[in-house]
N, C-alpha and C. Protein backbone atom coordinates (compact mmCIF):
# COMPACT_ATOMS: atom_id res chain seq x y z
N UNK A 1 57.08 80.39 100.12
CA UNK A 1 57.64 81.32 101.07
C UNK A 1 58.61 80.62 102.03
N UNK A 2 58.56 79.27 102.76
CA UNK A 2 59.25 78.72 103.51
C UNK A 2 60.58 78.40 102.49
N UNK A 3 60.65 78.38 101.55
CA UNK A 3 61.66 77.74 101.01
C UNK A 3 62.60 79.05 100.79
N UNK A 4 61.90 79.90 100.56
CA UNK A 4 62.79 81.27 100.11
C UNK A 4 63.42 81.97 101.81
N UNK A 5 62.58 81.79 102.77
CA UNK A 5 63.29 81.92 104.12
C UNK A 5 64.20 80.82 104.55
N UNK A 6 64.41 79.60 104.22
CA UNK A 6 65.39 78.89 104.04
C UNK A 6 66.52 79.25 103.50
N UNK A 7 66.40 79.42 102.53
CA UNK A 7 67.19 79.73 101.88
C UNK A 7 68.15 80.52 102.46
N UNK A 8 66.92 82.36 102.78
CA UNK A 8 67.49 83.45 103.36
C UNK A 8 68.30 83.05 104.76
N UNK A 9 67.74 82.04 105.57
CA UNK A 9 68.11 81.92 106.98
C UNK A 9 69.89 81.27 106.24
N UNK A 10 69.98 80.27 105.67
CA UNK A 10 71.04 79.51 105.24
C UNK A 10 72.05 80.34 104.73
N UNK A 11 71.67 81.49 104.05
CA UNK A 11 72.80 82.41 103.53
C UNK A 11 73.41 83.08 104.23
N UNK A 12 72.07 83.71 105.34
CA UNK A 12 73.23 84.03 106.36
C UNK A 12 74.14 83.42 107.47
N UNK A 13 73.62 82.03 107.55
CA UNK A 13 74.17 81.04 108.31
C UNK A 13 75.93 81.11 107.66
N UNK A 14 75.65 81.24 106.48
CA UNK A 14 76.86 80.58 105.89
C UNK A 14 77.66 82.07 105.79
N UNK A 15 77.04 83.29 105.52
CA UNK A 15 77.52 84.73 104.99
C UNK A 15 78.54 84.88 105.94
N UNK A 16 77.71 84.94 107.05
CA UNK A 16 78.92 85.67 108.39
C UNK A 16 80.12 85.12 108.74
N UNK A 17 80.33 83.80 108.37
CA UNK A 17 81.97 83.08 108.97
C UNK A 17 82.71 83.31 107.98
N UNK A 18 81.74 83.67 106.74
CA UNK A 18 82.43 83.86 105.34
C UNK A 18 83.13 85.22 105.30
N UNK A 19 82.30 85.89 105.60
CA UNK A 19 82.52 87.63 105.59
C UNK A 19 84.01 87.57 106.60
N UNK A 20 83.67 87.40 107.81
CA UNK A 20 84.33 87.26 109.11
C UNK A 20 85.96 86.99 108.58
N UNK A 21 86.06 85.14 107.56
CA UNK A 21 87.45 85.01 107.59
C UNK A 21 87.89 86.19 106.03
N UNK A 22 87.19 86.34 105.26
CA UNK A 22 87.96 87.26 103.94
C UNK A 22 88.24 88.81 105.05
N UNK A 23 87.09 89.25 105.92
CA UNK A 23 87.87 90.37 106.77
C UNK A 23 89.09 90.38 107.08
N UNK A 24 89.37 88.96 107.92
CA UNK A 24 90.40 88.54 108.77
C UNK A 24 91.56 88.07 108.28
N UNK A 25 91.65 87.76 106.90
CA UNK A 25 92.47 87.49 106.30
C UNK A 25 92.91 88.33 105.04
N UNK A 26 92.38 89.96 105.48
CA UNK A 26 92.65 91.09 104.42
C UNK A 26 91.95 90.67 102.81
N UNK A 27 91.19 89.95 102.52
CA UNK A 27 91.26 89.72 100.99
C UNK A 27 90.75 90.88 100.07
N UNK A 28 90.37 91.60 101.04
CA UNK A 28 89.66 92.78 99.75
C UNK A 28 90.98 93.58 99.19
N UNK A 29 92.17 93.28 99.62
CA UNK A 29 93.32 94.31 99.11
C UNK A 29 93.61 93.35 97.43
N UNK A 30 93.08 92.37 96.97
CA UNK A 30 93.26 91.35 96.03
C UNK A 30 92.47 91.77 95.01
N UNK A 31 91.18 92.51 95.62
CA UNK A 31 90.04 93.43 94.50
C UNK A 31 90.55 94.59 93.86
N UNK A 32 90.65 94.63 92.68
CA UNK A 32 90.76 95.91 92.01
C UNK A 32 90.06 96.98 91.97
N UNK A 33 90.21 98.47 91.73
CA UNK A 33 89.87 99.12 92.57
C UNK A 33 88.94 99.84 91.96
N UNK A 34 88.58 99.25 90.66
CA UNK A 34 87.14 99.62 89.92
C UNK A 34 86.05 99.02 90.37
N UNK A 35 86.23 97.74 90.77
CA UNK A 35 85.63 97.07 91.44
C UNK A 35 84.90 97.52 92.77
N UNK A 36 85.49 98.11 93.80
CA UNK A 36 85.78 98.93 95.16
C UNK A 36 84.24 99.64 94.97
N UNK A 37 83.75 99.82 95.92
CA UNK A 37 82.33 100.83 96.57
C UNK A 37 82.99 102.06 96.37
N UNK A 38 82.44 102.96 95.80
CA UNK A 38 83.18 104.78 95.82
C UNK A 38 83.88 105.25 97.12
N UNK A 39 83.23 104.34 98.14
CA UNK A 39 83.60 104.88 99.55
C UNK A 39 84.85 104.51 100.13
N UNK A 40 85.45 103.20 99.16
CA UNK A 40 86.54 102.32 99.60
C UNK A 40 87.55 102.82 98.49
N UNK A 41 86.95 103.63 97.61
CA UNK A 41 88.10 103.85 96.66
C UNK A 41 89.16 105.03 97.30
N UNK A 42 90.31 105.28 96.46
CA UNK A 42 91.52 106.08 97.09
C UNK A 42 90.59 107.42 96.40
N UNK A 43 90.62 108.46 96.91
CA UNK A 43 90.38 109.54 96.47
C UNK A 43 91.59 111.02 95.68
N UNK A 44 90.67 110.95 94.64
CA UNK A 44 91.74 111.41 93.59
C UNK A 44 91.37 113.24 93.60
N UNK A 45 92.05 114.09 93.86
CA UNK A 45 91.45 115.58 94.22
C UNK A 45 92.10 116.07 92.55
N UNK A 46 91.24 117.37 92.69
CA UNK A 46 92.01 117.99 91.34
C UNK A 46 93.37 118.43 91.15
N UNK A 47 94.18 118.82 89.45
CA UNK A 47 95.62 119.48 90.22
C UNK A 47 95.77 120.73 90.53
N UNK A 48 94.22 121.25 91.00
CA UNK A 48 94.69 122.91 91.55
C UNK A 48 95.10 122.36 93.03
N UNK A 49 94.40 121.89 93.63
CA UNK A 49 94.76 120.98 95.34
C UNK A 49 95.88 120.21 95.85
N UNK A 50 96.92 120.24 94.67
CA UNK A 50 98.22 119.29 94.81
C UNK A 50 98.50 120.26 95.67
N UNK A 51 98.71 121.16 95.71
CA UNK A 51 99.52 122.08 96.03
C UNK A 51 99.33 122.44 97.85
N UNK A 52 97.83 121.85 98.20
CA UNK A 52 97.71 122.49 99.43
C UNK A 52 97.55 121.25 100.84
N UNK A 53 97.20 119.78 99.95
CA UNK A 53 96.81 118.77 100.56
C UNK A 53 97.72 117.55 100.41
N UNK A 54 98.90 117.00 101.21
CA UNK A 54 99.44 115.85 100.37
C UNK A 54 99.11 115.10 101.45
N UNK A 55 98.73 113.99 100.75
CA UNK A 55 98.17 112.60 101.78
C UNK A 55 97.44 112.82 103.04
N UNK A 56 96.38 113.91 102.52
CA UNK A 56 95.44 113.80 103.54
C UNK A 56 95.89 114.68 104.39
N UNK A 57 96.74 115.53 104.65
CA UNK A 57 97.25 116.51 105.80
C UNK A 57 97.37 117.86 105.48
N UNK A 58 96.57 119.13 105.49
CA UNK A 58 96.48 120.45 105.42
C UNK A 58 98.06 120.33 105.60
N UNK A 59 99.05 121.71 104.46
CA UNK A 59 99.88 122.00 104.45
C UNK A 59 100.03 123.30 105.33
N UNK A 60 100.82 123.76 106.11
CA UNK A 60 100.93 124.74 107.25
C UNK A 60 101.67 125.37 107.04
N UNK A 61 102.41 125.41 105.59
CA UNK A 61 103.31 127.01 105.29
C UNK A 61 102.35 127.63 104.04
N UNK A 62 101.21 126.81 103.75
CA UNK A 62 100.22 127.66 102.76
C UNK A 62 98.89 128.26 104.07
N UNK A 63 98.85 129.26 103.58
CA UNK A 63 97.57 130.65 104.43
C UNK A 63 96.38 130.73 103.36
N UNK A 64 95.51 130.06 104.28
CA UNK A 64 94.11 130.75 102.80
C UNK A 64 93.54 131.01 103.72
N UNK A 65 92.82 132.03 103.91
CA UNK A 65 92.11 133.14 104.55
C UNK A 65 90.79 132.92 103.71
N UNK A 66 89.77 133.20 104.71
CA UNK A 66 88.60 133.24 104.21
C UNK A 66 88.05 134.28 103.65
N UNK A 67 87.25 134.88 102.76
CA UNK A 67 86.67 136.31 102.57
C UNK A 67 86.15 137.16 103.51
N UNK A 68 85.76 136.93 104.85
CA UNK A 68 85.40 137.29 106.08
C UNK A 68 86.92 137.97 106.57
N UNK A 69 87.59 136.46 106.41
CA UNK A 69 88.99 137.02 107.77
C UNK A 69 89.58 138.03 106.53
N UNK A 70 89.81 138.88 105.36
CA UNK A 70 90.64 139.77 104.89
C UNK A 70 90.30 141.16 105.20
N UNK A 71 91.01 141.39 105.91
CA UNK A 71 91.31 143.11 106.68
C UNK A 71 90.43 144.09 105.43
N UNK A 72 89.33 144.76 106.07
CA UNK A 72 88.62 145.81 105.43
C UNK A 72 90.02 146.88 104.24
N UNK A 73 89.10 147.06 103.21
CA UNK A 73 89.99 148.17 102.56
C UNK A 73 90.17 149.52 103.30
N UNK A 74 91.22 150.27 103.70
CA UNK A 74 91.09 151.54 103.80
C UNK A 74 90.10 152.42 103.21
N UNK A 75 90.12 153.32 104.41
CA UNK A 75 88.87 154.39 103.80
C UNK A 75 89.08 155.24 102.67
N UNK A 76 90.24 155.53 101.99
CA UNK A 76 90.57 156.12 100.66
C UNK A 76 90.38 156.09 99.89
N UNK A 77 90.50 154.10 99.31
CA UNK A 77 89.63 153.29 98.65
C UNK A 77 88.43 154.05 98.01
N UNK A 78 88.15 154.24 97.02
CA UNK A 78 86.74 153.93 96.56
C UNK A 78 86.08 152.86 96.24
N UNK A 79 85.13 152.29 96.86
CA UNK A 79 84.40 151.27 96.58
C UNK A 79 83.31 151.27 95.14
N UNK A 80 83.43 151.53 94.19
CA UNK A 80 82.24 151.34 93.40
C UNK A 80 81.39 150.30 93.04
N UNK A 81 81.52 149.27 93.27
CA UNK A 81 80.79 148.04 93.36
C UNK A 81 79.55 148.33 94.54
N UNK A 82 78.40 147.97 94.04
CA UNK A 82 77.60 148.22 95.17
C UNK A 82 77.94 146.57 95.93
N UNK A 83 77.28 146.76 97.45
CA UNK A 83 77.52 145.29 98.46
C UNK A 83 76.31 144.38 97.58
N UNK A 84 76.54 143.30 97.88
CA UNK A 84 76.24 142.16 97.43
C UNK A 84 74.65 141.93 98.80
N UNK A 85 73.51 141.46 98.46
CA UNK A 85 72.71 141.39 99.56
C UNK A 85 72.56 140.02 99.87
């Protein structure tokens, strides 16, 4: 057990200045990106979404309205669908 907490104490002795300069000196842009944690990867959306999202920024001449916000049908309308519970 002492030898394996050695060990553990030594790795991190050594981990953190290690971690610290590859931070500090960008190296993870050198990793390929299969490689990458899912969380670090670029995120790839489907191509129905090209259309509404480019680089991360809601487009503001496209309107999507929620099913709530669309203005009731007129009363003329026949509804035959019963409501949904």
């Amino acid at each position: 057990m002492n030898t394996f907490l050695g060990y553990f104490v030594w790795g991190l002795i050594l981990a953190a200045p290690l971690w610290w300069l590859a931070w500090r000196l960008r190296l993870a842009r050198f990793v390929p990106n299969w490689a990458r944690p899912a969380s670090a990867r670029p995120l790839e959306l489907p191509p129905q979404l090209g259309a509404l999202v480019i680089r991360g920024k809601r487009r503001t001449d496209v309107v999507m309205r929620r099913p709530s916000a669309v203005p009731p049908a007129p009363a003329s309308a026949a509804n035959l669908a019963e409501p949904r519970s």
